[in-house]
PDB file of N, CA and C in Angstrom:
ATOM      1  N   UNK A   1       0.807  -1.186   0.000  1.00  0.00           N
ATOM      2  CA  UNK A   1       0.000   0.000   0.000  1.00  0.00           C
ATOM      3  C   UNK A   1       0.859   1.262   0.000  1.00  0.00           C
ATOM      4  N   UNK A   2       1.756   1.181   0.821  1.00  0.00           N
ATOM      5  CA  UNK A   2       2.700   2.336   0.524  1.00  0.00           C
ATOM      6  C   UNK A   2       3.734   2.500  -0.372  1.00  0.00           C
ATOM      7  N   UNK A   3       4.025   1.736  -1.671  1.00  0.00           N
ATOM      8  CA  UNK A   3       4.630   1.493  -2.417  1.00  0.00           C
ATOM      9  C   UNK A   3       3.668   2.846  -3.519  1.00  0.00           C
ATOM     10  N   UNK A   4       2.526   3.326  -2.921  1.00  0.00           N
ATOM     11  CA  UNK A   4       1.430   3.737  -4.116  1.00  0.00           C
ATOM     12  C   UNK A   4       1.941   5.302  -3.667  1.00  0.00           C
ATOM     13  N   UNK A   5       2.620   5.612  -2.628  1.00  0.00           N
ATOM     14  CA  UNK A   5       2.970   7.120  -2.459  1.00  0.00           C
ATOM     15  C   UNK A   5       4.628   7.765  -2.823  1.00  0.00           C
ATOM     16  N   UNK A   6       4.816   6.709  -3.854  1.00  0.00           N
ATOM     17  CA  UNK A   6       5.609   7.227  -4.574  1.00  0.00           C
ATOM     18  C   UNK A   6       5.298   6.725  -5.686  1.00  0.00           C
ATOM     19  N   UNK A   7       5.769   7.533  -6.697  1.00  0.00           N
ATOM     20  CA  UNK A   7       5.289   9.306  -7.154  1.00  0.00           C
ATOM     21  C   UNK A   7       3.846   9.578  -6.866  1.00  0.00           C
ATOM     22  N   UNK A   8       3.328   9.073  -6.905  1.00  0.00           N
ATOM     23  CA  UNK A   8       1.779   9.400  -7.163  1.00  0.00           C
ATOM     24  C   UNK A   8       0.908  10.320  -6.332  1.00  0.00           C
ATOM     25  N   UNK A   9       1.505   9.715  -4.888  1.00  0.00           N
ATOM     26  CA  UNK A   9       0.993  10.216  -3.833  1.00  0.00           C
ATOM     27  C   UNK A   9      -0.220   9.186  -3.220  1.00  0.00           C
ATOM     28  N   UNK A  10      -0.400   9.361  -1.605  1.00  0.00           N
ATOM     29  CA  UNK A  10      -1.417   8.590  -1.202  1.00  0.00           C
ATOM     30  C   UNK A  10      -2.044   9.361  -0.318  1.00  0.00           C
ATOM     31  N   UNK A  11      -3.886   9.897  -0.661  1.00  0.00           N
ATOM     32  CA  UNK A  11      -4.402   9.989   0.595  1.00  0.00           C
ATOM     33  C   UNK A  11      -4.622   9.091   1.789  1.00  0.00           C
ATOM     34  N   UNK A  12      -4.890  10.565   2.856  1.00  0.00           N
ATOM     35  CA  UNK A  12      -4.712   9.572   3.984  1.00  0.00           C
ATOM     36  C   UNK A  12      -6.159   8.596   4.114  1.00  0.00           C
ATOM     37  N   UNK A  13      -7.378   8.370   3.447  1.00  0.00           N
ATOM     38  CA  UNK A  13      -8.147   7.411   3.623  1.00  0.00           C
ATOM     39  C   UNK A  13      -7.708   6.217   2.901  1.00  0.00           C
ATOM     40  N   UNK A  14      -7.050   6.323   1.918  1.00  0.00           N
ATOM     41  CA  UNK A  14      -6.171   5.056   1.753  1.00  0.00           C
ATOM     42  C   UNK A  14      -5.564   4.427   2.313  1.00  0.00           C
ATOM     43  N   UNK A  15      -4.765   4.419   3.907  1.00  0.00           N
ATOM     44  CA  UNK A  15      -4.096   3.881   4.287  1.00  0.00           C
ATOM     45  C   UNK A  15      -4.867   3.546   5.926  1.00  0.00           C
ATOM     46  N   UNK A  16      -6.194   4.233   5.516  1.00  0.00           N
ATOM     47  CA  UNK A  16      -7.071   3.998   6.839  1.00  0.00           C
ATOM     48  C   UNK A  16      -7.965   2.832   6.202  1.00  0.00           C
ATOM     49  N   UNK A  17      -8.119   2.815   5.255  1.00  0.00           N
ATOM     50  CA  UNK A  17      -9.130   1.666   4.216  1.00  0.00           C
ATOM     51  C   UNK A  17      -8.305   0.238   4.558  1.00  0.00           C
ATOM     52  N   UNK A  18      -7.463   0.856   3.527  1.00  0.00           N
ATOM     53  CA  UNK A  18      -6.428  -0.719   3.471  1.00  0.00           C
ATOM     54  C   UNK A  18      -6.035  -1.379   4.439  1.00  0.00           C
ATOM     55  N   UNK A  19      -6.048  -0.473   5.656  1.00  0.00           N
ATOM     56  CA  UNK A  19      -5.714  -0.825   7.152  1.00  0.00           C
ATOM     57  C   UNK A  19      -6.340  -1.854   8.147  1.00  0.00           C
ATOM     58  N   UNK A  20      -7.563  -1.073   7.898  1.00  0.00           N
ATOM     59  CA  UNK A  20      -8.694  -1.149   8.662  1.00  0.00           C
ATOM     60  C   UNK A  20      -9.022  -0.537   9.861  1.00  0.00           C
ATOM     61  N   UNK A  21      -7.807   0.044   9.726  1.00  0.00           N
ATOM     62  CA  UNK A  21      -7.696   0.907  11.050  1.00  0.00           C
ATOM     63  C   UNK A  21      -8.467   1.949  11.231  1.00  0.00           C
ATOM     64  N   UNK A  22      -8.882   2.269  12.803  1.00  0.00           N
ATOM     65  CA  UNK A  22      -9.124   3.721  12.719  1.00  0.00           C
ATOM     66  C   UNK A  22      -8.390   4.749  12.583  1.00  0.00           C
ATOM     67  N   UNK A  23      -9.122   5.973  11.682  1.00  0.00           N
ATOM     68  CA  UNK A  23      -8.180   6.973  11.405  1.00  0.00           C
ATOM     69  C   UNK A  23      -6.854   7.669  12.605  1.00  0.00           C
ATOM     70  N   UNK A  24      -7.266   7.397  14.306  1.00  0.00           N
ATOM     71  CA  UNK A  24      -6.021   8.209  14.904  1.00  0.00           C
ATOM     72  C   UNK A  24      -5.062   6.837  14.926  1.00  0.00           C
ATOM     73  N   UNK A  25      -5.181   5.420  14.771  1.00  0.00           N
ATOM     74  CA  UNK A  25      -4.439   4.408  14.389  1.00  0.00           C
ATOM     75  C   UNK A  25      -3.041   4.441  13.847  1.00  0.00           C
ATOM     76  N   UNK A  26      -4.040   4.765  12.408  1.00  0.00           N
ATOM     77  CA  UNK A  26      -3.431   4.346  10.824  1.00  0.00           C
ATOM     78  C   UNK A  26      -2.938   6.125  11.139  1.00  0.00           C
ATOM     79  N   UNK A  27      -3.130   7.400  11.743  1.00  0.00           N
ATOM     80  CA  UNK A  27      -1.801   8.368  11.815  1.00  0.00           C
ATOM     81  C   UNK A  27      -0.730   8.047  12.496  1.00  0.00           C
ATOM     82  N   UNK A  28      -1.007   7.531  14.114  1.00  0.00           N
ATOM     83  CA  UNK A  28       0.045   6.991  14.835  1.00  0.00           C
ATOM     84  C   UNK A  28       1.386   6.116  14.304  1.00  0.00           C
ATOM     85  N   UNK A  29       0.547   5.339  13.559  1.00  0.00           N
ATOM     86  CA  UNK A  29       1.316   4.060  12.622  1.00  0.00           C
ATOM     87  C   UNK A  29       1.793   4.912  11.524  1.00  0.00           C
ATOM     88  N   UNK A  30       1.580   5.772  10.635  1.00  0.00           N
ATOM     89  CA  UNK A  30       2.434   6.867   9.788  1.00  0.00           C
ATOM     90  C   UNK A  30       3.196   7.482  10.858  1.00  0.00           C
ATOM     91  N   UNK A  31       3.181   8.029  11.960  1.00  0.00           N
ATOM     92  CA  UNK A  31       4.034   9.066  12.486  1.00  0.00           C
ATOM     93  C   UNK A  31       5.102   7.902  13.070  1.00  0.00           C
ATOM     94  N   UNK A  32       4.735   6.361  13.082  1.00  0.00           N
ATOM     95  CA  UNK A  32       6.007   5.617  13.575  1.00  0.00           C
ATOM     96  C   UNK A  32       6.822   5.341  12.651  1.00  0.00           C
ATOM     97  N   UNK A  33       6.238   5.404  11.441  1.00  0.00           N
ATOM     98  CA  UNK A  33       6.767   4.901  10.386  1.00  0.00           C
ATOM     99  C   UNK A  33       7.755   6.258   9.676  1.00  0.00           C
ATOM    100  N   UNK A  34       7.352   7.202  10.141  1.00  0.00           N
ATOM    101  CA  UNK A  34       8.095   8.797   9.502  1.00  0.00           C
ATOM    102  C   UNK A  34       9.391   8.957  10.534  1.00  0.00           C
ATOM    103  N   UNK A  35       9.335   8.485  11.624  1.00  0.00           N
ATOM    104  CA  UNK A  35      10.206   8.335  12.840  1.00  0.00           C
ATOM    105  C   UNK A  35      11.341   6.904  12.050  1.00  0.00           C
ATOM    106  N   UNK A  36      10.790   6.211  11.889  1.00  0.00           N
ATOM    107  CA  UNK A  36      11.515   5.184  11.304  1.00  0.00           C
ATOM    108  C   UNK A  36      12.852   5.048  10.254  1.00  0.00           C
ATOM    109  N   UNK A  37      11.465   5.790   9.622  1.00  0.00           N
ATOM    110  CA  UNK A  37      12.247   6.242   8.249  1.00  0.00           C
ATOM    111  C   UNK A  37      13.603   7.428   8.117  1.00  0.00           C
ATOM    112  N   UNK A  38      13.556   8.320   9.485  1.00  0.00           N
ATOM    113  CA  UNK A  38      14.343   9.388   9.500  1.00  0.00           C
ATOM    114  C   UNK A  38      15.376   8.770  10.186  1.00  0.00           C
ATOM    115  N   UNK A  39      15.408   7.570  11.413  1.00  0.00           N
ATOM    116  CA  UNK A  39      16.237   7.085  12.145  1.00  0.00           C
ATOM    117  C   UNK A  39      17.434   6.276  10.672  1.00  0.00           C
ATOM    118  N   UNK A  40      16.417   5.620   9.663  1.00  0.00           N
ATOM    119  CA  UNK A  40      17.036   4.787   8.821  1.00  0.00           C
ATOM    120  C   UNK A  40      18.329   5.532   7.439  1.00  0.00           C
ATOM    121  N   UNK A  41      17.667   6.846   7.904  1.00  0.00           N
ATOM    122  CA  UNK A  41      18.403   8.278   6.558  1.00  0.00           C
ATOM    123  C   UNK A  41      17.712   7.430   5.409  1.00  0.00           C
ATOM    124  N   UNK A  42      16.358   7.244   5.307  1.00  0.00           N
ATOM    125  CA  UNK A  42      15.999   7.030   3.582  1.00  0.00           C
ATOM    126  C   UNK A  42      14.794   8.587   3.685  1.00  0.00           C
ATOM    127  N   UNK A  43      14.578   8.590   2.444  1.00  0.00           N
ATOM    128  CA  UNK A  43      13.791   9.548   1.647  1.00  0.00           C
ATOM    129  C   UNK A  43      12.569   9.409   2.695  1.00  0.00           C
ATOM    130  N   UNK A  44      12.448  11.087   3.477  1.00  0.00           N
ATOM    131  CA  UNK A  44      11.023  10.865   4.082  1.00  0.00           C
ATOM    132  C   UNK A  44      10.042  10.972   3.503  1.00  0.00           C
ATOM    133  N   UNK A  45       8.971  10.751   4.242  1.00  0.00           N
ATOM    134  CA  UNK A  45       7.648  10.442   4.065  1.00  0.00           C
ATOM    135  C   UNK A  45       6.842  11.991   4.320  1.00  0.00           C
ATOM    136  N   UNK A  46       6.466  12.897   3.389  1.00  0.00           N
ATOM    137  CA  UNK A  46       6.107  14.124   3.549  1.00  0.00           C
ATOM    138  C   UNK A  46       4.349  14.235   3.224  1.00  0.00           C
ATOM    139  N   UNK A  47       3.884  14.785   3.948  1.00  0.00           N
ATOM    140  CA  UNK A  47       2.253  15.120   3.115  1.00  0.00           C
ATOM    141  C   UNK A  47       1.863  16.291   2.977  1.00  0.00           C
ATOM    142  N   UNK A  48       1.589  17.263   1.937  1.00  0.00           N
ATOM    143  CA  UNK A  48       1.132  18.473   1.126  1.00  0.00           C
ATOM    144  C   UNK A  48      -0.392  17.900   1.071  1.00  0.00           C
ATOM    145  N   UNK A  49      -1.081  19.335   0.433  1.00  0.00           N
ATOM    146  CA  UNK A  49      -2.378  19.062   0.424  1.00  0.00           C
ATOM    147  C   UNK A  49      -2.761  19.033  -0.791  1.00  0.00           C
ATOM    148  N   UNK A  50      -1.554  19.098  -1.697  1.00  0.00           N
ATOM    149  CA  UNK A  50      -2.045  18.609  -3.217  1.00  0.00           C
ATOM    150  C   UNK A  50      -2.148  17.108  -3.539  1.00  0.00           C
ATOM    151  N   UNK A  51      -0.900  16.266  -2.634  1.00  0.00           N
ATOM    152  CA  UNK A  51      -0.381  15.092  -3.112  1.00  0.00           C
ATOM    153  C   UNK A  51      -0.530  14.648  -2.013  1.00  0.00           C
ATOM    154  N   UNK A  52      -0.831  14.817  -0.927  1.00  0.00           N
ATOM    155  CA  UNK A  52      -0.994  13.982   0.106  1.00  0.00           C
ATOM    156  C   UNK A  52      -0.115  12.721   0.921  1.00  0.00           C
ATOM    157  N   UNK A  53       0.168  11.786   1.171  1.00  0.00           N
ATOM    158  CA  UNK A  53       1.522  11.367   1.598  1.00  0.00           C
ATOM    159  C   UNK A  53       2.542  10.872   0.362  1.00  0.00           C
ATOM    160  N   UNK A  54       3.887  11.472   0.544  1.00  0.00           N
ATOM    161  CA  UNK A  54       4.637  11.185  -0.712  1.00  0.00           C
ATOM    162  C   UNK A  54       6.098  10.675   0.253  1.00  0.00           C
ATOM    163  N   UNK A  55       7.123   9.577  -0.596  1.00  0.00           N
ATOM    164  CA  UNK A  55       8.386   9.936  -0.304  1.00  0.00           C
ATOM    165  C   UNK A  55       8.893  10.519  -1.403  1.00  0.00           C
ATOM    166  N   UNK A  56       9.799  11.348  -0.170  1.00  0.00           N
ATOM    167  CA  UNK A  56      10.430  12.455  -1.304  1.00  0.00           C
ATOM    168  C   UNK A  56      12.157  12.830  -1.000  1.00  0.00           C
ATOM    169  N   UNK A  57      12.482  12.828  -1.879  1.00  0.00           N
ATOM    170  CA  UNK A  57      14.390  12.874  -1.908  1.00  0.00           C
ATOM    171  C   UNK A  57      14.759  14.145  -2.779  1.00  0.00           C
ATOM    172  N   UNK A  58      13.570  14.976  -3.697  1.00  0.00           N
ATOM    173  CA  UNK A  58      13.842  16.142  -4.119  1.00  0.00           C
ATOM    174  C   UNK A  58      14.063  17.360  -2.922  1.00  0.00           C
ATOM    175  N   UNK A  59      15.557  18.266  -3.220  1.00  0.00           N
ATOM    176  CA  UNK A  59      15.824  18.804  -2.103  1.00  0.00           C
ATOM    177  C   UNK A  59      14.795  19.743  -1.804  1.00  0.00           C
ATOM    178  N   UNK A  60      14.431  20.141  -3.441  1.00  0.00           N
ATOM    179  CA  UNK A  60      13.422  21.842  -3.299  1.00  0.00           C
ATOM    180  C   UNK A  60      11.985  21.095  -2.551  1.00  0.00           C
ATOM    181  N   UNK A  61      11.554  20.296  -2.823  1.00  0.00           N
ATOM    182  CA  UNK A  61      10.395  20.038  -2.406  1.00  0.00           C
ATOM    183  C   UNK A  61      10.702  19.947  -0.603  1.00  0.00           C
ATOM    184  N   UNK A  62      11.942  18.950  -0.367  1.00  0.00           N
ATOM    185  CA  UNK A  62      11.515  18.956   1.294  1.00  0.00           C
ATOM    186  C   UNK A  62      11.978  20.534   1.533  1.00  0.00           C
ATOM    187  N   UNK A  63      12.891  21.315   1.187  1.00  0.00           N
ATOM    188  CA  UNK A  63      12.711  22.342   1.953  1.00  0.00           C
ATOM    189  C   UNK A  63      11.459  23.061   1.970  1.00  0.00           C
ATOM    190  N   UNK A  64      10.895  23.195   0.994  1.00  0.00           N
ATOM    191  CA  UNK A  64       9.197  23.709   1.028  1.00  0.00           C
ATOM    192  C   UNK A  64       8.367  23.374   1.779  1.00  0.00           C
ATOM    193  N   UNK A  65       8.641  21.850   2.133  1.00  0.00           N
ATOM    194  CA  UNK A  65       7.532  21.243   3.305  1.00  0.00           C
ATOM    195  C   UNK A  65       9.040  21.470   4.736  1.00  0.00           C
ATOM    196  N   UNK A  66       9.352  21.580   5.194  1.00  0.00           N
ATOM    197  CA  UNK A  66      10.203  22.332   6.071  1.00  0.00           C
ATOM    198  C   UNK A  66       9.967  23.419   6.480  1.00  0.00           C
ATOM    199  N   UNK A  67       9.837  24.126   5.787  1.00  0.00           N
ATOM    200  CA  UNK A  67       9.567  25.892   6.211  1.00  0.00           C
ATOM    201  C   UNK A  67       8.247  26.131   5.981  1.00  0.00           C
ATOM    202  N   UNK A  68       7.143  24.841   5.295  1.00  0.00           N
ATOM    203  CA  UNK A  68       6.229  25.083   5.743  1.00  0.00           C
ATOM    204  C   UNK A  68       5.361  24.490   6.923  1.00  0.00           C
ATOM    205  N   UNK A  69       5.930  23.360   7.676  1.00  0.00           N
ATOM    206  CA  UNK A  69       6.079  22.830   8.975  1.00  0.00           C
ATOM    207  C   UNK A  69       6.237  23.684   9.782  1.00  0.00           C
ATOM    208  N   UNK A  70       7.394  24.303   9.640  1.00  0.00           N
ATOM    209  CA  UNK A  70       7.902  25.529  10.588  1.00  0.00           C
ATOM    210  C   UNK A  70       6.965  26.981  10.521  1.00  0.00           C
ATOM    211  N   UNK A  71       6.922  26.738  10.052  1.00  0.00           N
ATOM    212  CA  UNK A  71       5.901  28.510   9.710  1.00  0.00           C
ATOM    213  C   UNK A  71       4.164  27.936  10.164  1.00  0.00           C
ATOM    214  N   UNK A  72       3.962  26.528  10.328  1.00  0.00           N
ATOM    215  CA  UNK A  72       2.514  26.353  10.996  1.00  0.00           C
ATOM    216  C   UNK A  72       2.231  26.886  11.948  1.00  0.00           C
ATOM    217  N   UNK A  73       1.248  28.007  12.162  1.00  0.00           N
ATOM    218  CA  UNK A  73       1.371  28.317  13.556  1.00  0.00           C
ATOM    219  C   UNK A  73       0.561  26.874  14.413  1.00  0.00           C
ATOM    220  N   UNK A  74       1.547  27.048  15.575  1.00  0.00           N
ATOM    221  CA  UNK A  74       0.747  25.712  16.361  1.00  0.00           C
ATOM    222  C   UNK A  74      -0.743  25.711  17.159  1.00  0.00           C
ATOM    223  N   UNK A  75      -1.168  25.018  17.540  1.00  0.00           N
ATOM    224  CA  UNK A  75      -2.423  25.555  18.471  1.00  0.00           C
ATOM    225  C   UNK A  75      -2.319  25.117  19.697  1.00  0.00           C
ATOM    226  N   UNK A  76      -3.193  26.096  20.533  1.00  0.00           N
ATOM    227  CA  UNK A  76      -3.193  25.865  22.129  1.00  0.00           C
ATOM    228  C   UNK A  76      -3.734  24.522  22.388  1.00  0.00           C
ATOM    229  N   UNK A  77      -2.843  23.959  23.711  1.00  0.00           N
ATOM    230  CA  UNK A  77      -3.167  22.750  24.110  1.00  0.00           C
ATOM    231  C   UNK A  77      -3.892  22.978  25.094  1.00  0.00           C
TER     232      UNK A  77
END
């Protein structure tokens, strides 16, 4: 299933479908898997709201999702 978010991209009800999981699940299980992936140095796992989860190894693109991570303002807990 995650073989489909590169190039193409995968929304996130795709990976809640295929899962079966519930949706805060199947994020937990992406945010272990984005943790994973950064411990391993391969191409992370980024999601935009055009393309939705992608791996990506283009530099311009992760800095774009970088500074736009950073520039989210956060919300009160």
């Amino acid at each position: 299933m995650l073989f489909e978010a590169r190039p193409a991209g995968l929304a996130f009800k795709q990976p809640v479908r295929s899962s079966e999981l519930p949706p805060h699940q199947a994020r937990a299980g992406l945010a272990c898997l984005r943790d994973t992936i950064a411990e391993r140095e391969r191409p992370p796992l980024i999601w935009t709201k055009a393309d939705g989860y992608k791996f990506r190894s283009d530099r311009t693109e992760l800095q774009a999702y970088e500074v736009a991570v950073i520039r989210e303002p956060r919300r009160a807990s």
